[in-house]
C-alpha atoms as a PDB file:
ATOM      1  CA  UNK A   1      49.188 -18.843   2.609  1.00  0.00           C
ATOM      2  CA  UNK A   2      45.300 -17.917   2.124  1.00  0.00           C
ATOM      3  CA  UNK A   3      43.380 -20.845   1.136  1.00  0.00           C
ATOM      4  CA  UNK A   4      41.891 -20.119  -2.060  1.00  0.00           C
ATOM      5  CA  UNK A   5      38.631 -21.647  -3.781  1.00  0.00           C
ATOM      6  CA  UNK A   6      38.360 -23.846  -6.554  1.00  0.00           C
ATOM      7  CA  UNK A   7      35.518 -23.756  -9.067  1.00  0.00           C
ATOM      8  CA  UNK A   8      34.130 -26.672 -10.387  1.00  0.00           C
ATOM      9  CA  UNK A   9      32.362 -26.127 -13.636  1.00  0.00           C
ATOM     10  CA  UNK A  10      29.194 -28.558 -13.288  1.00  0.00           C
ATOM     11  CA  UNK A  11      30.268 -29.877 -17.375  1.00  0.00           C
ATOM     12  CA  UNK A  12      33.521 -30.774 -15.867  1.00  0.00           C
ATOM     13  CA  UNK A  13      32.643 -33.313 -13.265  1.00  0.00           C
ATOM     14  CA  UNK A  14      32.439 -36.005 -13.227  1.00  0.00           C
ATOM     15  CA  UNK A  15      35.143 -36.912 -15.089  1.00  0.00           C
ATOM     16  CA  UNK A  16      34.630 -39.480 -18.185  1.00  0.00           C
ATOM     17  CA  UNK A  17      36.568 -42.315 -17.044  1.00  0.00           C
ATOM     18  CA  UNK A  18      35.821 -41.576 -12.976  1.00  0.00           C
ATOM     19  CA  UNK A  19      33.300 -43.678 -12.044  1.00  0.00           C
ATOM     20  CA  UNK A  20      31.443 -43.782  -8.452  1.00  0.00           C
ATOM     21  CA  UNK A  21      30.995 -47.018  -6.878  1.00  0.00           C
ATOM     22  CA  UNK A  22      28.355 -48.265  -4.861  1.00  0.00           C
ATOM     23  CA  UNK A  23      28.195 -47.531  -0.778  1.00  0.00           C
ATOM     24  CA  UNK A  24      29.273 -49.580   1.524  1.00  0.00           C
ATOM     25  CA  UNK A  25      27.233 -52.970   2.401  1.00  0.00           C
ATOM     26  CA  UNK A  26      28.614 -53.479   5.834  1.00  0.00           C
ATOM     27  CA  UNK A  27      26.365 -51.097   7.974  1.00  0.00           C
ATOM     28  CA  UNK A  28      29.693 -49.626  10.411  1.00  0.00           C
ATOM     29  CA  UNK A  29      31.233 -48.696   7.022  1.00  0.00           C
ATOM     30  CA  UNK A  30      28.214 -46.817   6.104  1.00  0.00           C
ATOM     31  CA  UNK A  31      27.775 -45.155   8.879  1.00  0.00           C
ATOM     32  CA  UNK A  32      31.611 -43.942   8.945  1.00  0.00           C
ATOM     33  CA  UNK A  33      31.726 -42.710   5.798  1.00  0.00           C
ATOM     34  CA  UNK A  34      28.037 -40.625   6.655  1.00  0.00           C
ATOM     35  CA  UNK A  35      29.931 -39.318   9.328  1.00  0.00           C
ATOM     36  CA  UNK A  36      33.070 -38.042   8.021  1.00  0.00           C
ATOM     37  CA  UNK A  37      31.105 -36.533   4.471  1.00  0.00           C
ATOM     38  CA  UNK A  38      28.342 -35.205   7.098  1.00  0.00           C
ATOM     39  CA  UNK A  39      31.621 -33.762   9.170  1.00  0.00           C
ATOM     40  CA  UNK A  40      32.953 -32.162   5.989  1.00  0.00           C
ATOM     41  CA  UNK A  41      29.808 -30.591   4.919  1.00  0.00           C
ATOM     42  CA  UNK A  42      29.311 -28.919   8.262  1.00  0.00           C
ATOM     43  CA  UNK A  43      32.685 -27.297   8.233  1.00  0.00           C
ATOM     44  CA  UNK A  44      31.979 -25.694   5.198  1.00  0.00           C
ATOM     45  CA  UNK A  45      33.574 -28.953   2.818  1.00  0.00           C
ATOM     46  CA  UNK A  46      31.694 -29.811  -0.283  1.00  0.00           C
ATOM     47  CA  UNK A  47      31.217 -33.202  -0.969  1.00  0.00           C
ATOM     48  CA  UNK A  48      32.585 -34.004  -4.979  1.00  0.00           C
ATOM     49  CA  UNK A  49      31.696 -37.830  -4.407  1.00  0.00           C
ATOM     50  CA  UNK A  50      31.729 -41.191  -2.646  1.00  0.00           C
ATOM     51  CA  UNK A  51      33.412 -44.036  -3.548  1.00  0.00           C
ATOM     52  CA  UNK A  52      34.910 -42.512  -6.183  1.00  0.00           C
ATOM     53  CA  UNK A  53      36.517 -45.473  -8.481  1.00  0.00           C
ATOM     54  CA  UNK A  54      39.162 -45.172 -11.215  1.00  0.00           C
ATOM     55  CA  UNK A  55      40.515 -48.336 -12.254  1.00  0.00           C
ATOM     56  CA  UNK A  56      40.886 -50.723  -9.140  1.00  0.00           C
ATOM     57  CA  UNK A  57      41.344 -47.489  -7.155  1.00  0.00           C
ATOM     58  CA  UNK A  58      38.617 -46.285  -5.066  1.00  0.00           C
ATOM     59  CA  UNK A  59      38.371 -43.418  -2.761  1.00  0.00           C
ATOM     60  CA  UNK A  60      36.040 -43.087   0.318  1.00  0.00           C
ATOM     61  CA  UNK A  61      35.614 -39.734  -0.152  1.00  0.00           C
ATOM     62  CA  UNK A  62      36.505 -36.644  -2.098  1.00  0.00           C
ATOM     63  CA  UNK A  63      35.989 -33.003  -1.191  1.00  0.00           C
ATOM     64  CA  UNK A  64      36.858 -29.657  -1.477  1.00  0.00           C
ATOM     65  CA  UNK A  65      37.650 -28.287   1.965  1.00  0.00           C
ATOM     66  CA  UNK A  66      38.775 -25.004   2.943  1.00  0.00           C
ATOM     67  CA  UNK A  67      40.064 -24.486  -0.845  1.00  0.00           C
ATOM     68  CA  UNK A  68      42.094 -28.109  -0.879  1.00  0.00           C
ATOM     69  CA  UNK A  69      41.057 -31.059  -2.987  1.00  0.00           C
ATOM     70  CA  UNK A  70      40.819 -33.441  -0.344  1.00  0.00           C
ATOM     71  CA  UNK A  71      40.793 -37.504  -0.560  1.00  0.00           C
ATOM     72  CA  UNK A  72      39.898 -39.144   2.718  1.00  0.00           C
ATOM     73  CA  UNK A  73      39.953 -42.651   2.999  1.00  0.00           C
ATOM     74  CA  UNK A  74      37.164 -43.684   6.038  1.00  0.00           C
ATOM     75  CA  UNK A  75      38.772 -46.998   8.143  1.00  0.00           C
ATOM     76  CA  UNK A  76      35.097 -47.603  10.789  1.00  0.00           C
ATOM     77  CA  UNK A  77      34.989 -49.571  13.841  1.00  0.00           C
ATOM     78  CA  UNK A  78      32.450 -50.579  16.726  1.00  0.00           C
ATOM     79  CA  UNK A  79      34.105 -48.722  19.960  1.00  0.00           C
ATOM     80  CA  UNK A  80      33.889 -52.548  21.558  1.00  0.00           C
ATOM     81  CA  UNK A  81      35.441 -54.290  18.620  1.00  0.00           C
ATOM     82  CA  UNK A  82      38.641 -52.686  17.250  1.00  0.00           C
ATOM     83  CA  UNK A  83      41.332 -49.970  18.484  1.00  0.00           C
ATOM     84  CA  UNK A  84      42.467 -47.719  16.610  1.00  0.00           C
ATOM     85  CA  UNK A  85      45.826 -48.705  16.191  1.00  0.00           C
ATOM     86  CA  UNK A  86      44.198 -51.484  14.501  1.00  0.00           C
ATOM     87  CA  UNK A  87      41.992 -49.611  12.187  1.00  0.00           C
ATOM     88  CA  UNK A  88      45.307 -47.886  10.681  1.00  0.00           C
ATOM     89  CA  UNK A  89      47.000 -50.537  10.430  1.00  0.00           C
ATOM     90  CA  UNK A  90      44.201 -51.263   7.851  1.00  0.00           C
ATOM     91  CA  UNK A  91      45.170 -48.812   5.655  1.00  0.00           C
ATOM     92  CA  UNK A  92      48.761 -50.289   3.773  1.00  0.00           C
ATOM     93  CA  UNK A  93      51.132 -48.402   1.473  1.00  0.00           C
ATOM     94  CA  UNK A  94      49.470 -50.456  -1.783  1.00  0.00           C
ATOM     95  CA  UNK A  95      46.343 -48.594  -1.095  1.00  0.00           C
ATOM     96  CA  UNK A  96      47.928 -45.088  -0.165  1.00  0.00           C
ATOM     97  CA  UNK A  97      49.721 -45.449  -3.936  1.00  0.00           C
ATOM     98  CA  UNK A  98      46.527 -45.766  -5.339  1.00  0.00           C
ATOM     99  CA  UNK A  99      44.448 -43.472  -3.815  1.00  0.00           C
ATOM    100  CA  UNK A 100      47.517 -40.881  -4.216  1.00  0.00           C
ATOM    101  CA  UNK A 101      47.127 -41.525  -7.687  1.00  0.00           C
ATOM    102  CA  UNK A 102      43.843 -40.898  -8.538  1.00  0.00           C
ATOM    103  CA  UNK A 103      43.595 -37.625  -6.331  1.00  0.00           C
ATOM    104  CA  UNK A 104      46.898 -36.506  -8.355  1.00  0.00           C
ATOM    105  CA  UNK A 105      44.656 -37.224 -11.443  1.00  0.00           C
ATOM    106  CA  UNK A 106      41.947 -35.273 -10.033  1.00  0.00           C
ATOM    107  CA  UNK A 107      43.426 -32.578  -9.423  1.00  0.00           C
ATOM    108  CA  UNK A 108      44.915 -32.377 -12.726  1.00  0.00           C
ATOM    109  CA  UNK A 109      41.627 -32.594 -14.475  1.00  0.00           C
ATOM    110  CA  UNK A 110      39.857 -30.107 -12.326  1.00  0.00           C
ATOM    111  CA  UNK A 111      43.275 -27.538 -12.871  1.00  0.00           C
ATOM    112  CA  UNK A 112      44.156 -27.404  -9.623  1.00  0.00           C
ATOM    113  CA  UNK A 113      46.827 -25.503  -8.945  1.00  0.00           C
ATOM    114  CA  UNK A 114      47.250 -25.570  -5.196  1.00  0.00           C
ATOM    115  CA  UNK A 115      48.176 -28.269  -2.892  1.00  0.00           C
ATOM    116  CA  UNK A 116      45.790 -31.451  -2.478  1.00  0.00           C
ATOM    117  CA  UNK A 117      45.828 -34.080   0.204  1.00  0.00           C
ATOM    118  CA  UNK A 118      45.334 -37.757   1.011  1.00  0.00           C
ATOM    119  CA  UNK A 119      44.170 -37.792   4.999  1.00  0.00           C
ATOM    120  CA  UNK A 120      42.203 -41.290   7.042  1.00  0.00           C
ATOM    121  CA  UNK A 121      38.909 -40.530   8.588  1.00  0.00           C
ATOM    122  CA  UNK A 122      39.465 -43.173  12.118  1.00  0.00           C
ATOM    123  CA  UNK A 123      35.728 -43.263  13.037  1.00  0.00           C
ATOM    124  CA  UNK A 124      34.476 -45.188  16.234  1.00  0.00           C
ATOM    125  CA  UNK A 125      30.810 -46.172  16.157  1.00  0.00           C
ATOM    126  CA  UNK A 126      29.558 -45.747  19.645  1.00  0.00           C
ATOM    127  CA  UNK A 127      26.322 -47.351  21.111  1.00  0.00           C
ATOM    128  CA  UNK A 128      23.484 -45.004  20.326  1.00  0.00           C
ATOM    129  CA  UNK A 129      22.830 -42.318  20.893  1.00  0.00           C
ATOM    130  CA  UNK A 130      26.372 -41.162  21.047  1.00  0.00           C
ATOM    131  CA  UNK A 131      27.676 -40.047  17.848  1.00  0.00           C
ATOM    132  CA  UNK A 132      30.544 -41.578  16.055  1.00  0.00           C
ATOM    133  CA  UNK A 133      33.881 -40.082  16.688  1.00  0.00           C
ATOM    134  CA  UNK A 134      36.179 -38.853  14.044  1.00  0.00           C
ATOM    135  CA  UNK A 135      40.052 -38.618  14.350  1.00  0.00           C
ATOM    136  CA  UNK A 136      41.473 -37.226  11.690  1.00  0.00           C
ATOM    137  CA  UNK A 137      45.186 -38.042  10.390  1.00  0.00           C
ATOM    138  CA  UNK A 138      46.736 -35.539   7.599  1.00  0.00           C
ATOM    139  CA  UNK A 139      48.327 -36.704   4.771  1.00  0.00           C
ATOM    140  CA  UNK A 140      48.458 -40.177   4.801  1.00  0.00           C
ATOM    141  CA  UNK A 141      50.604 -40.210   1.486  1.00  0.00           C
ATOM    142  CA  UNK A 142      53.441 -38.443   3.631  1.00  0.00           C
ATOM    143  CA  UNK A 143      53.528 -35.390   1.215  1.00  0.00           C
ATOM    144  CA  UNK A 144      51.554 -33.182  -0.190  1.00  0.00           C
ATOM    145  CA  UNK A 145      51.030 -32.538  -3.589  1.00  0.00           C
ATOM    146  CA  UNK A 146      50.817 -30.128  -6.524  1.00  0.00           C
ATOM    147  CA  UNK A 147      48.237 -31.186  -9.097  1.00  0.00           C
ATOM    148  CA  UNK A 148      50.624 -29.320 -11.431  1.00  0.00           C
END
């Protein structure tokens, strides 16, 4: 299937109750998330917003990417301090609900009518100057959804 675009009318977003939160105070988080919107943006994503909050929800990230509204939650980690079965095991099903939800929501308010995602951004801050590494796992909410 051909990926198609979706427009965002500027008077559309943000949404009235969609708030954005504030960055991340713990410097390896910052520099994850960076990484992963900086990652999107090169590949041709656009960045919608960070730390996107809706209730007690909160999303890392969302974006449109290659025609998908895209949620990505960011799980960072200093290559010496944490593996990366650890850094999933990070992310529980609690959170998943949530950030499911409020993606569904999205795309219902921006009319989107093709599938939308919920993926984890694993990043692994190495010791400079090697940038961070990004491993990417699709669809953390085990489906993917119609925002119709």
């Amino acid at each position: 299937m051909p990926w198609r675009s979706v427009a965002v009318e500027p008077a559309r977003w943000p949404p009235p109750w969609l708030r954005l939160g504030a960055a991340p105070t713990n410097p390896t988080a910052l520099l994850g998330e960076s990484a992963v919107a900086t990652s999107l943006e090169r590949n041709g994503g656009i960045i919608l917003g960070r730390n996107v909050r809706v209730g007690r929800a909160e999303v890392d990230i969302v974006a449109l990417y290659r025609g998908q509204l895209v949620a990505v939650e960011v799980k960072s980690a200093a290559v010496e301090s944490v593996a990366q079965i650890e850094m999933i095991s990070r992310i529980n099903p609690r959170q998943v609900a949530r950030i499911t939800s409020v993606t569904c929501r999205m795309a219902q308010w921006l009319s989107v009518d093709q599938p939308w995602t919920v993926v984890a951004a694993l990043v692994t801050i190495h010791p400079s100057p090697i940038a961070p590494t990004i491993d990417w796992i699709q669809d953390i909410a085990e489906a993917t959804y119609s925002g119709k």
